[in-house]
C-alpha atoms as a PDB file:
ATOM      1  CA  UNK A   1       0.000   0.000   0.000  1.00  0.00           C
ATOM      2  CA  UNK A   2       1.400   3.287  -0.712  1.00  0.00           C
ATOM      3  CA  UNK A   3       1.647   5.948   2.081  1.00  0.00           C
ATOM      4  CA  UNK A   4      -0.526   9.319   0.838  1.00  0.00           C
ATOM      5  CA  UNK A   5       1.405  12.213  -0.402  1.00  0.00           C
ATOM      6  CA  UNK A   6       2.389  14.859   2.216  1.00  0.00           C
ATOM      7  CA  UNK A   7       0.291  17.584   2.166  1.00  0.00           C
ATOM      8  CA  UNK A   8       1.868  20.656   1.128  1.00  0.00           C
ATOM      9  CA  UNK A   9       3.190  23.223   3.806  1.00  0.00           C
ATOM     10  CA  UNK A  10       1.103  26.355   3.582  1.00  0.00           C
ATOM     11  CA  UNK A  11       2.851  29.340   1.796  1.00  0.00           C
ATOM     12  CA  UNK A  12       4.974  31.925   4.118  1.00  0.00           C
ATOM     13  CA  UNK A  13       4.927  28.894   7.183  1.00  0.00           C
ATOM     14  CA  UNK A  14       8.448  28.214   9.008  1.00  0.00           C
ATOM     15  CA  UNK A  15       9.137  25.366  10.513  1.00  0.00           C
ATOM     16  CA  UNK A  16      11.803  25.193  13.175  1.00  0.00           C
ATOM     17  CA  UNK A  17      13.384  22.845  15.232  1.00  0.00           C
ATOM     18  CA  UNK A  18      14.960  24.372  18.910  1.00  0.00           C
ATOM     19  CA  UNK A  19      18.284  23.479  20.469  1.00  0.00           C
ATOM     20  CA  UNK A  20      16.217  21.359  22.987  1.00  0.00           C
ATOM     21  CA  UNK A  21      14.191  19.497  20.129  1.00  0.00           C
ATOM     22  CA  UNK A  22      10.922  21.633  20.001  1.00  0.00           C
ATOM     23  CA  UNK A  23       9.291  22.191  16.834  1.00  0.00           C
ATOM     24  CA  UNK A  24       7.977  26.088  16.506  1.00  0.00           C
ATOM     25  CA  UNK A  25       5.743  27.733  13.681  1.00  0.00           C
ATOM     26  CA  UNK A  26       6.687  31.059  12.234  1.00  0.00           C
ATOM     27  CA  UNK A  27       4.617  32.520   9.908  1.00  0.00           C
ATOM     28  CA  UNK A  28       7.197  35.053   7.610  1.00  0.00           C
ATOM     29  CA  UNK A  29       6.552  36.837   4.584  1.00  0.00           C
ATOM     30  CA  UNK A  30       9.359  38.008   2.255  1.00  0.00           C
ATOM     31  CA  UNK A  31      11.654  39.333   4.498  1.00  0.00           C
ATOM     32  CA  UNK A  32       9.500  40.825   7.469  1.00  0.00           C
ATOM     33  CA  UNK A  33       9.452  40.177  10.834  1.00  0.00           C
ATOM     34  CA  UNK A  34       8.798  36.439  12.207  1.00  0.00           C
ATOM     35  CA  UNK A  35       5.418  35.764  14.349  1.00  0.00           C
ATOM     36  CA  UNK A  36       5.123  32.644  16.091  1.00  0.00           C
ATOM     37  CA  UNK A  37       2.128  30.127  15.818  1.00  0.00           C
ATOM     38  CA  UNK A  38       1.565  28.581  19.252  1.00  0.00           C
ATOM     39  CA  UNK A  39      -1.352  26.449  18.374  1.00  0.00           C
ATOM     40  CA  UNK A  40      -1.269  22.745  18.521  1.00  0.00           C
ATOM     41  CA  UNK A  41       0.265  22.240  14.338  1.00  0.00           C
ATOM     42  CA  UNK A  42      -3.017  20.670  12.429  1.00  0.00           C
ATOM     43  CA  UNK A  43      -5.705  22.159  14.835  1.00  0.00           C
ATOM     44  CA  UNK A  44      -8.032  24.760  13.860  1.00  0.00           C
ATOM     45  CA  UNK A  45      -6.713  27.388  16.530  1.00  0.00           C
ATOM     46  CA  UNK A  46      -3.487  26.483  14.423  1.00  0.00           C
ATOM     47  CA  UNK A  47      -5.530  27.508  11.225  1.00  0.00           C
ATOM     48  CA  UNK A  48      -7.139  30.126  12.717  1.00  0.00           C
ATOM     49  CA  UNK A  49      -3.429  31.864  14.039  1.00  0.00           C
ATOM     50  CA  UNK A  50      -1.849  31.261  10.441  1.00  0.00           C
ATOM     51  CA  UNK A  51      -4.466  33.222   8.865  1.00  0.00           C
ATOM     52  CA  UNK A  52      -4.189  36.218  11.863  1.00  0.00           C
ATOM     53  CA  UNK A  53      -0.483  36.392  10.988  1.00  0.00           C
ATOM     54  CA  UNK A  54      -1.086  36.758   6.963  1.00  0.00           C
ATOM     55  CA  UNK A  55      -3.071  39.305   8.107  1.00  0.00           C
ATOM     56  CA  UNK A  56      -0.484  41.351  10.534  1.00  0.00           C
ATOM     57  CA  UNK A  57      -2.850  40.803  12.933  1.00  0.00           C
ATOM     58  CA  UNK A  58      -1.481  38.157  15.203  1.00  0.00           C
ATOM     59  CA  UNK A  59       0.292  39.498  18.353  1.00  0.00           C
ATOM     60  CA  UNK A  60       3.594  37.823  19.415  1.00  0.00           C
ATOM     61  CA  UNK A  61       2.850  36.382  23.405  1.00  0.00           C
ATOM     62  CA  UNK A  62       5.957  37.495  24.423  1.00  0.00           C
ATOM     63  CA  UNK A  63       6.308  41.223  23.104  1.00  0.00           C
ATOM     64  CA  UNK A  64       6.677  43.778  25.485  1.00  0.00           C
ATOM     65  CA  UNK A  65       4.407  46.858  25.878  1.00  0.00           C
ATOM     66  CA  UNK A  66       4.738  49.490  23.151  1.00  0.00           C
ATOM     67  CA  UNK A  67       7.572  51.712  24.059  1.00  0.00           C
ATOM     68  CA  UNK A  68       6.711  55.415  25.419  1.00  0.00           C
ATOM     69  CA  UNK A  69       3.643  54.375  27.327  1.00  0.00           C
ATOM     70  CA  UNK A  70       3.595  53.900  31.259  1.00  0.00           C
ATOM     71  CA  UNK A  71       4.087  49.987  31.584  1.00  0.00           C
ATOM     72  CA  UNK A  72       7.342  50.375  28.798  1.00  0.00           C
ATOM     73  CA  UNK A  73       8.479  53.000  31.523  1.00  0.00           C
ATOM     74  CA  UNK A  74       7.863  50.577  34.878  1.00  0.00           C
ATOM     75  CA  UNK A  75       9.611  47.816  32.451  1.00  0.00           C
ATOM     76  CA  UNK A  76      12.957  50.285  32.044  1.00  0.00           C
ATOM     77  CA  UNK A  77      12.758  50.822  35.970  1.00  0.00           C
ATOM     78  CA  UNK A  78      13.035  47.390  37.077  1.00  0.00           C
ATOM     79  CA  UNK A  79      16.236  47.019  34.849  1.00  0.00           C
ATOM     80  CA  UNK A  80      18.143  50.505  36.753  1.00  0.00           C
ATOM     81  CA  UNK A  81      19.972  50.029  40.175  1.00  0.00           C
ATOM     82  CA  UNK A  82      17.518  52.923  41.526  1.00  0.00           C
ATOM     83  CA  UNK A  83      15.234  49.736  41.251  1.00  0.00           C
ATOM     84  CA  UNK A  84      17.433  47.106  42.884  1.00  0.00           C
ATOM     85  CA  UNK A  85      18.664  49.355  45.342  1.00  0.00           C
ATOM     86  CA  UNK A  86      15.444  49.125  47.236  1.00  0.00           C
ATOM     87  CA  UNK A  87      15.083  46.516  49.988  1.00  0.00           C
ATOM     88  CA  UNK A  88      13.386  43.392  48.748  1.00  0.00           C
ATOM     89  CA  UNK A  89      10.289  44.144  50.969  1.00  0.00           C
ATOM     90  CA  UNK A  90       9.791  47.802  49.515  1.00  0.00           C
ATOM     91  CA  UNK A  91       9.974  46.050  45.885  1.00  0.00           C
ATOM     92  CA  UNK A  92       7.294  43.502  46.754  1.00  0.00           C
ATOM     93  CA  UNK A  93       4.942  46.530  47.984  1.00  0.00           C
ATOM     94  CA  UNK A  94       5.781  48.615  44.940  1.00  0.00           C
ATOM     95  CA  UNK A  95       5.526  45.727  42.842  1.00  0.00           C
ATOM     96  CA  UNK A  96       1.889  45.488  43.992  1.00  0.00           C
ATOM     97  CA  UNK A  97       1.003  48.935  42.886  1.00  0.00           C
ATOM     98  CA  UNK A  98       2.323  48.548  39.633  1.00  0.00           C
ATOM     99  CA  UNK A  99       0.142  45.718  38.839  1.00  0.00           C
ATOM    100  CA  UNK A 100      -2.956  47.504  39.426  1.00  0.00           C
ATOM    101  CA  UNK A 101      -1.237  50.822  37.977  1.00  0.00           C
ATOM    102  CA  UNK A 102      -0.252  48.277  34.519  1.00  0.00           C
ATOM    103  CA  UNK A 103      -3.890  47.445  34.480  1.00  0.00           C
ATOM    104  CA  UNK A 104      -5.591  50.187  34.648  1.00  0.00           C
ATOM    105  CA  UNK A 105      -3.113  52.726  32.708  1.00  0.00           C
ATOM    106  CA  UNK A 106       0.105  51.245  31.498  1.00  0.00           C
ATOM    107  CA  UNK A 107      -0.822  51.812  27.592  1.00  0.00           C
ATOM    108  CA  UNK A 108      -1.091  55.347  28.384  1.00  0.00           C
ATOM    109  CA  UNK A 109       1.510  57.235  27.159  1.00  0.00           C
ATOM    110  CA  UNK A 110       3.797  58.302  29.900  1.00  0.00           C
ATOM    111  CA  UNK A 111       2.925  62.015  28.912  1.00  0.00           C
ATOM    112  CA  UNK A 112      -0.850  61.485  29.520  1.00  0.00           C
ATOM    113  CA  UNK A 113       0.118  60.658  33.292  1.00  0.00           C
ATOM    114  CA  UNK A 114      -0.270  64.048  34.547  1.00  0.00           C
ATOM    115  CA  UNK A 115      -0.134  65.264  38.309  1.00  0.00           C
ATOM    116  CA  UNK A 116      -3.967  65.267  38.542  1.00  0.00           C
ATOM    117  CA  UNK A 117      -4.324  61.389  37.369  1.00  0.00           C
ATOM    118  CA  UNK A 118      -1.641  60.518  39.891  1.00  0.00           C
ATOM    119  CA  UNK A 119      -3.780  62.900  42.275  1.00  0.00           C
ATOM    120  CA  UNK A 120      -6.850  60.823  41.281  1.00  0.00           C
ATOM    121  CA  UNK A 121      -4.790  57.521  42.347  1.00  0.00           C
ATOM    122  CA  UNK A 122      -4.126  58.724  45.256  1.00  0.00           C
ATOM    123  CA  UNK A 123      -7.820  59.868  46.281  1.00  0.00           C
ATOM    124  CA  UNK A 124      -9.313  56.341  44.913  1.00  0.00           C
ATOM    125  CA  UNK A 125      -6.984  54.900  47.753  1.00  0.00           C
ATOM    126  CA  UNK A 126      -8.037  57.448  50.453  1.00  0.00           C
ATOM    127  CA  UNK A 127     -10.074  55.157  52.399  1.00  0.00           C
ATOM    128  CA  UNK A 128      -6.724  53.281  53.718  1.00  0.00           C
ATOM    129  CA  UNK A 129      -4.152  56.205  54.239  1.00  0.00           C
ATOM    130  CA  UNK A 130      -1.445  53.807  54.235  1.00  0.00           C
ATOM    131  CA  UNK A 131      -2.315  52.125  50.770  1.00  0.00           C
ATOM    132  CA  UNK A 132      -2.443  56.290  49.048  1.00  0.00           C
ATOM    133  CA  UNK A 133       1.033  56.918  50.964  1.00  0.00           C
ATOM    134  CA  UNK A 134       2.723  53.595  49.353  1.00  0.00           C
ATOM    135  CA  UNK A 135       1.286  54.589  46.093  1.00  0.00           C
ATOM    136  CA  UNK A 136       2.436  57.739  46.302  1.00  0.00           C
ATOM    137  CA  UNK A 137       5.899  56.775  47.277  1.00  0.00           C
ATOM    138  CA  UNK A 138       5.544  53.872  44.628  1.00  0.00           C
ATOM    139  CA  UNK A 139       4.791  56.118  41.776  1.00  0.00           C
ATOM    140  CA  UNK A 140       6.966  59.149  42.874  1.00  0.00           C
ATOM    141  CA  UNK A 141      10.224  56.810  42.978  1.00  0.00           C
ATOM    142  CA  UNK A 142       9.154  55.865  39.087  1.00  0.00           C
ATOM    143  CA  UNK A 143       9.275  59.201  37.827  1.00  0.00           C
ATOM    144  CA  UNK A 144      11.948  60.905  39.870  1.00  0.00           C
ATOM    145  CA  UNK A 145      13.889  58.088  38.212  1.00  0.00           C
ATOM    146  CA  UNK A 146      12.008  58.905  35.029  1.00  0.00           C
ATOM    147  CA  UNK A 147      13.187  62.541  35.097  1.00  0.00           C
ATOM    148  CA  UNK A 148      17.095  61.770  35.796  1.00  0.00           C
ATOM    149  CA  UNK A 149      17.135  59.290  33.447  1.00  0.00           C
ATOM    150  CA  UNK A 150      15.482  62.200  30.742  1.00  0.00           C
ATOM    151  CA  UNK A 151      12.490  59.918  29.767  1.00  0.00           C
ATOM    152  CA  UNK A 152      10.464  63.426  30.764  1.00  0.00           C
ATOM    153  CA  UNK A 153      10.703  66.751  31.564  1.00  0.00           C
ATOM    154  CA  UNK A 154       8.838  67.076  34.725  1.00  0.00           C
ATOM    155  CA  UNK A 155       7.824  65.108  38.014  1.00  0.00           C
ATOM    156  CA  UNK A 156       3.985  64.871  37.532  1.00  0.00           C
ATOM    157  CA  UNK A 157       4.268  64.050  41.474  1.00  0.00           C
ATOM    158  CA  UNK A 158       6.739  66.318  42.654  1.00  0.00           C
ATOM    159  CA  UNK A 159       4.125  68.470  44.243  1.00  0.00           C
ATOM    160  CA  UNK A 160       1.306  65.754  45.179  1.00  0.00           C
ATOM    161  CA  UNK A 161       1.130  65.913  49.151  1.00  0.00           C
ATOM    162  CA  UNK A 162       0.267  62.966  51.123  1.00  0.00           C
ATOM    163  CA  UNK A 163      -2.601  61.984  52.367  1.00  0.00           C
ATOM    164  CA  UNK A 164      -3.365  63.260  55.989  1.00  0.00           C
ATOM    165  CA  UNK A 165      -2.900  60.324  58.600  1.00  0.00           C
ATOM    166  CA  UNK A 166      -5.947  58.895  60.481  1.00  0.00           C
ATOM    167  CA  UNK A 167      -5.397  60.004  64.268  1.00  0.00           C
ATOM    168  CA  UNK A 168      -5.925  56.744  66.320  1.00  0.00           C
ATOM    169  CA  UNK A 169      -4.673  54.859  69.361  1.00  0.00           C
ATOM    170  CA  UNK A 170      -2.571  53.013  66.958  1.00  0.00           C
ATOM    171  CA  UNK A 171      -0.821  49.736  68.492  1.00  0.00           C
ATOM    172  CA  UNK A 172      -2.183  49.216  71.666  1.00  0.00           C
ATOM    173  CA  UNK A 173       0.451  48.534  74.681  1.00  0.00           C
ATOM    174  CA  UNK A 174      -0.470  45.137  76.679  1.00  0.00           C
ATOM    175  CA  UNK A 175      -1.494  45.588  80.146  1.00  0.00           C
ATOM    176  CA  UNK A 176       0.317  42.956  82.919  1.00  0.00           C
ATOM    177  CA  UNK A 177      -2.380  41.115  83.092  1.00  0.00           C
ATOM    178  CA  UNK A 178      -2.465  41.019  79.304  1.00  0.00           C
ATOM    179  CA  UNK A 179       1.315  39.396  79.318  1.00  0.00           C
ATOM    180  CA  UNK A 180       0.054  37.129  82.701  1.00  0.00           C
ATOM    181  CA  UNK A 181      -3.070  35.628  80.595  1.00  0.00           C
ATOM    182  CA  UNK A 182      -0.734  34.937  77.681  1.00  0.00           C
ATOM    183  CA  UNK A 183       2.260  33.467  79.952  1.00  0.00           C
ATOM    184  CA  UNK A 184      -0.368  31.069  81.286  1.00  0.00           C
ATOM    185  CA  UNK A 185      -1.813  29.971  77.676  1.00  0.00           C
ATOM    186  CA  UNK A 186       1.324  29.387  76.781  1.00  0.00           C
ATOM    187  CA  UNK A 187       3.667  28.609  79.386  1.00  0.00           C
ATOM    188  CA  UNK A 188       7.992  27.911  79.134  1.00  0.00           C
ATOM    189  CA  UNK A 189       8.602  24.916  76.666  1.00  0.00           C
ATOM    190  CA  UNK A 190       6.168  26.168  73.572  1.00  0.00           C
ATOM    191  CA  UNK A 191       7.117  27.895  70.454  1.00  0.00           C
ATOM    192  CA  UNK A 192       4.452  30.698  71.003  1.00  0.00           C
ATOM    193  CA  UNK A 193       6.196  31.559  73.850  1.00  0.00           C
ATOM    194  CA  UNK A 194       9.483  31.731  72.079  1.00  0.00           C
ATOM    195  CA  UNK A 195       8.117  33.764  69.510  1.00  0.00           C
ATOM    196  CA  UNK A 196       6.943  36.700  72.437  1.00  0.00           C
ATOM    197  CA  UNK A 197      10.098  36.198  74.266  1.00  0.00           C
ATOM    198  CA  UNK A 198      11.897  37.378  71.091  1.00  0.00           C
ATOM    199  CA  UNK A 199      10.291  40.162  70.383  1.00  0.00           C
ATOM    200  CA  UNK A 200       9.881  41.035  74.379  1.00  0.00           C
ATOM    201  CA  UNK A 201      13.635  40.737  75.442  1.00  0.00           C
ATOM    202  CA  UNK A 202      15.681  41.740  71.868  1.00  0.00           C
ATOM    203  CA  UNK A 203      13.023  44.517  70.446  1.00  0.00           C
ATOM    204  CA  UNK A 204      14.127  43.046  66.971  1.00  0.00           C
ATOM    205  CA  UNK A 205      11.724  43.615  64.044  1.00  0.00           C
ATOM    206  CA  UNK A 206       9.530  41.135  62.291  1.00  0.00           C
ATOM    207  CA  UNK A 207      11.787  40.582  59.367  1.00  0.00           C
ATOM    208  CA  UNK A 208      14.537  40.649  61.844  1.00  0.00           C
ATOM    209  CA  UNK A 209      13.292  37.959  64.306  1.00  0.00           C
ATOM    210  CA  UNK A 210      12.068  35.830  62.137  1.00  0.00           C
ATOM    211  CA  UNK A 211      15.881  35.060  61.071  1.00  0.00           C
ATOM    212  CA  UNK A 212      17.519  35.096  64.625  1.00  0.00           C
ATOM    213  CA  UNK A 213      18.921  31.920  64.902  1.00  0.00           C
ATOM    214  CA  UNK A 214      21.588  29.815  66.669  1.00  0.00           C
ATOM    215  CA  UNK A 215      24.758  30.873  64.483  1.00  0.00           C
ATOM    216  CA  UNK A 216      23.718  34.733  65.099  1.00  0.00           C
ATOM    217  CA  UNK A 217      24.855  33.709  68.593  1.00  0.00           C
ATOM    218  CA  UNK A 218      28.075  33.637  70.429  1.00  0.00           C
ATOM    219  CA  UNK A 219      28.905  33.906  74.118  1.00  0.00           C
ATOM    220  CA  UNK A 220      25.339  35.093  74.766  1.00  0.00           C
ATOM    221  CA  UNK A 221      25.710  37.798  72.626  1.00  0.00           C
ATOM    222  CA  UNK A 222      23.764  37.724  69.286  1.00  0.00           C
ATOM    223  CA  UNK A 223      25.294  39.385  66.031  1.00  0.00           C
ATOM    224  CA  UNK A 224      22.703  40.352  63.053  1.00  0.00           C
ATOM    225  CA  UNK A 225      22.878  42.097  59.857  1.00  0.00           C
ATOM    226  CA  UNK A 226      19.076  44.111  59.867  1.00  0.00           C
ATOM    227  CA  UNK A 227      17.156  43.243  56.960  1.00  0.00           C
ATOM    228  CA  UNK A 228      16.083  46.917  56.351  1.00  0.00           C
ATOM    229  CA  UNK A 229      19.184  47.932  55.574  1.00  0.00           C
ATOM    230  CA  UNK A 230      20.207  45.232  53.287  1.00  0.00           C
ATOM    231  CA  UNK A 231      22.734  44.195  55.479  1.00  0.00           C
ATOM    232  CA  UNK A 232      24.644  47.150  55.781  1.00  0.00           C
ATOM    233  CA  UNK A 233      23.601  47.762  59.886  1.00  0.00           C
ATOM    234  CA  UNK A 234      24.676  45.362  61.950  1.00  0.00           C
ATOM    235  CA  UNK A 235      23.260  44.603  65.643  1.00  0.00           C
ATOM    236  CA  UNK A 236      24.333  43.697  68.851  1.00  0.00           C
ATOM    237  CA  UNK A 237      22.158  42.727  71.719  1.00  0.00           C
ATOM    238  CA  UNK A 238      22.669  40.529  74.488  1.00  0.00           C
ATOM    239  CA  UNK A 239      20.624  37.004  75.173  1.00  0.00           C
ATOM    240  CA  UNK A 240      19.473  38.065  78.774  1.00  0.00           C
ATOM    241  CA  UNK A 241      18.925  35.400  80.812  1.00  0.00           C
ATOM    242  CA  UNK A 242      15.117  35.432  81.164  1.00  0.00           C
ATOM    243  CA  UNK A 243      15.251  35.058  77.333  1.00  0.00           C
ATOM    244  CA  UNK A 244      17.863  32.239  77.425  1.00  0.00           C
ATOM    245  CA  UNK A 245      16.028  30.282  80.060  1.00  0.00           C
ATOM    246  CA  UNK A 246      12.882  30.358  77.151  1.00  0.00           C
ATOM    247  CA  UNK A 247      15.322  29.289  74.320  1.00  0.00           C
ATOM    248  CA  UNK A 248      16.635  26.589  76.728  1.00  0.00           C
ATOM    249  CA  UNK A 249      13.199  25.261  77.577  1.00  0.00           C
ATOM    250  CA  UNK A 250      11.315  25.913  74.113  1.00  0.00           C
ATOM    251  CA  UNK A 251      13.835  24.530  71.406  1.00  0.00           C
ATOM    252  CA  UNK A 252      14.062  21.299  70.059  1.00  0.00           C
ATOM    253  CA  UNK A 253      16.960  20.242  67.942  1.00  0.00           C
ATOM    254  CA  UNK A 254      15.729  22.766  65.184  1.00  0.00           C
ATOM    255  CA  UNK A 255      17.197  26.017  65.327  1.00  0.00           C
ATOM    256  CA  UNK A 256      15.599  29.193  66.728  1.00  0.00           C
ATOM    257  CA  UNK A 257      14.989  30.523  63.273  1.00  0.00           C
ATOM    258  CA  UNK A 258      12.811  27.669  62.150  1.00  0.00           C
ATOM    259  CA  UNK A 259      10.518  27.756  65.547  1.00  0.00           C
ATOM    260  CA  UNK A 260      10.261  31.281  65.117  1.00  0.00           C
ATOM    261  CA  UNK A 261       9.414  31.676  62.015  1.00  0.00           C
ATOM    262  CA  UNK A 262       6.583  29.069  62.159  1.00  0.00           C
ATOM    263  CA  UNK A 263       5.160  30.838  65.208  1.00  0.00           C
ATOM    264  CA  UNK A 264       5.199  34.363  62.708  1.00  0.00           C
ATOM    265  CA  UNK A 265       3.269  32.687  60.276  1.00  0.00           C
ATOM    266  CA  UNK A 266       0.391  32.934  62.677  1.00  0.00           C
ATOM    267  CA  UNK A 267       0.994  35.734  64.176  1.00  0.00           C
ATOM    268  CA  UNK A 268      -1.681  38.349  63.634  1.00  0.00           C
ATOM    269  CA  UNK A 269      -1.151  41.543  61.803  1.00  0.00           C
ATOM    270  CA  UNK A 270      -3.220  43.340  64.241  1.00  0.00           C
ATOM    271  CA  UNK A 271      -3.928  42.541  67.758  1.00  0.00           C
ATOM    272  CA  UNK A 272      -6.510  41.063  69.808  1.00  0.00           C
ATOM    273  CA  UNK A 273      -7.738  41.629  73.257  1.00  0.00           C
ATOM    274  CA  UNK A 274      -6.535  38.471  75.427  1.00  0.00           C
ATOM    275  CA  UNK A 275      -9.113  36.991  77.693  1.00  0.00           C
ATOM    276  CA  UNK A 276     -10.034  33.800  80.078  1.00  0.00           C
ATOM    277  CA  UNK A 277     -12.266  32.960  77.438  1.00  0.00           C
ATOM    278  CA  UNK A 278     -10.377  32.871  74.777  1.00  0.00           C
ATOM    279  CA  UNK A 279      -6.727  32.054  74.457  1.00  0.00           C
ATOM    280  CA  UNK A 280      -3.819  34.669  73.783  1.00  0.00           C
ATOM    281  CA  UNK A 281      -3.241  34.815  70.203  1.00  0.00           C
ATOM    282  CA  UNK A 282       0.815  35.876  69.746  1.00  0.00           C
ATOM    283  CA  UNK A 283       1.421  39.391  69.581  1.00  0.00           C
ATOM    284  CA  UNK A 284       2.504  41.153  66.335  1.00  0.00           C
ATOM    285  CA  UNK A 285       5.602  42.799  66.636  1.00  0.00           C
ATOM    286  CA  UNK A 286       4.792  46.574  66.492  1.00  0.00           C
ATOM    287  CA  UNK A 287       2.452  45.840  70.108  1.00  0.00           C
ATOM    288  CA  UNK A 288       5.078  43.608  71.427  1.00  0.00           C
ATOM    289  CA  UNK A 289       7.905  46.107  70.994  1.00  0.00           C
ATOM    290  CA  UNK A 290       5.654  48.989  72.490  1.00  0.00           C
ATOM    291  CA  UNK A 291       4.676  46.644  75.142  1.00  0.00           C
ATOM    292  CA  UNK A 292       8.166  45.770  76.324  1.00  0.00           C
ATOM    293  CA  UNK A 293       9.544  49.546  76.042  1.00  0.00           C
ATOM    294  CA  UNK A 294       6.557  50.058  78.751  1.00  0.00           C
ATOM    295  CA  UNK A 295       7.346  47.662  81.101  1.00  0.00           C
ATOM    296  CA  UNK A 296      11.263  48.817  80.670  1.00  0.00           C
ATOM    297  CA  UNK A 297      10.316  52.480  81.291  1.00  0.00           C
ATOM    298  CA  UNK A 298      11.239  53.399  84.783  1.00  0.00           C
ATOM    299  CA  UNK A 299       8.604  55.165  86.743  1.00  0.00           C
ATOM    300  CA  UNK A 300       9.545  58.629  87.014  1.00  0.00           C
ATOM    301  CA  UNK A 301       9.131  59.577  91.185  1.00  0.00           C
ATOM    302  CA  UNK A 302       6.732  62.163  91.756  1.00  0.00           C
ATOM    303  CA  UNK A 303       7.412  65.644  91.391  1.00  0.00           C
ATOM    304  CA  UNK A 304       6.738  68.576  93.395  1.00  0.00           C
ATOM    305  CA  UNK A 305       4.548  71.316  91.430  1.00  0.00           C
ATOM    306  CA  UNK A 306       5.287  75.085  92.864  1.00  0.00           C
ATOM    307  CA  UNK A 307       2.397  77.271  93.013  1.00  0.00           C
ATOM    308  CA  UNK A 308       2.505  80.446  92.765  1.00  0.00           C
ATOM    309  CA  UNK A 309       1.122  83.385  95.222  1.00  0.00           C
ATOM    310  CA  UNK A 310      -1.657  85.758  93.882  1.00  0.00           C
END
């Protein structure tokens, strides 16, 4: 029996094998640009793409956004050292904004971003200070960059002010029988107890603490490079005993980092009232810091107040 003819390749269709074996579809006429076909070869999504490119019409899946618009201009950013200068943590928060800012706006051109759209951002974000205050930072880094680098002529945010900061309470500061309900939940020998001691007795930050381990520490002294300033500060605070006898008690063979860490994870952002009801929850670090500076604080004796004669 003899095997049917092979069907004839269509006109202006590449085919191309990659280094690692892969077989790709370009569609090229005469001598202009390449556009790959990434339909299955024989399917009629494959037919359907083949026909798009003859057109001009099919879009390559990896081109990048059309140069002089505002997600071209985030692009160049992330490739400067003004970019990779920034702590890891600040990237990850900017990084954030500039999603939503690539979805909403970034084919604008990067003229069309004026100070009253970034003004606009920030008031759609008014109803969490913070959130307007990280955009603003996020989007004010981007074009003071933008303006150095000569990509415009002037800072559409240079004169946006930030948003006015709710007045609150803020972290609240636990009361002794705040720490006493938690020591009793969650007494010497558990990790949650670890995790306050940490924060109680070396006033270390989150990102800070959560590293701490046993090669930071040498003849009771720990030695740590802060994560905020990308290593360039280092620390050097002593493992007071009361601390010790909790690392002593609470550790298993794992190191500190590891039991500390886990405890983080579950550590809530904001706090919670403790009660007899309900079991103390670990504190976040911003109310355990306050807290400990409070108990620390000598109480200033009482002073004598002069009046004067009429």
């Amino acid at each position: 029996m003899i095997d049917p003819m092979p069907r004839p390749r269509p006109p202006h269709l590449v085919r191309q094998v990659t280094r690692h074996g892969a077989v790709v579809w370009y569609v090229r006429v005469g001598k202009g640009r390449r556009a790959r076909i990434r339909a299955q070869f024989g399917t009629p999504e494959f037919d359907a793409e083949y026909q798009a490119a003859l057109a001009g019409n099919l879009r390559s899946a990896k081109r990048g956004p059309t140069s002089g618009t505002l997600a071209w201009l985030i692009e160049r950013y992330r490739e400067t050292t003004a970019w990779a200068d920034l702590s890891l943590a600040t990237r990850r928060n900017r990084e954030n904004h500039f999603k939503k800012v690539i979805e909403t706006a970034g084919h604008q051109p990067i003229g069309a971003i004026t100070q009253a759209v970034v003004i606009a951002g920030r008031d759609r974000r008014a109803g969490t200070p913070a959130q307007a205050r990280n955009f603003l930072d996020t989007m004010r880094g981007l074009f003071r960059w933008a303006k150095e680098a000569k990509h415009i002529t002037g800072d559409p945010t240079e004169a946006v002010k930030y948003p006015k900061r709710k007045k609150g309470p803020g972290f609240p500061v636990w009361t002794e029988a705040d720490a006493a309900a938690y020591d009793k939940r969650w007494p010497i020998g558990t990790k949650e107890r670890v995790w306050r001691d940490v924060l109680f007795y070396t006033g270390l930050r989150r990102g800070d603490a959560v590293r701490l381990g046993r090669q930071h520490v040498r003849n009771g002294i720990a030695t740590l490079r802060t994560e905020k300033s990308q290593g360039e500060i280092t620390v050097t605070l002593p493992i007071l005993p009361i601390l010790q006898r909790t690392l002593d008690a609470g550790l298993q063979p794992a190191n500190l980092r590891s039991s500390v860490a886990r405890t983080a994870g579950r550590s809530p952002r904001s706090p919670s009232a403790t009660s007899s009801r309900k079991p103390a929850r670990p504190p976040d670090c911003t109310t355990a810091r306050r807290t400990a500076a409070a108990r620390s604080q000598p109480r200033a004796p009482p002073r004598a107040v002069r009046r004067s004669r009429n």
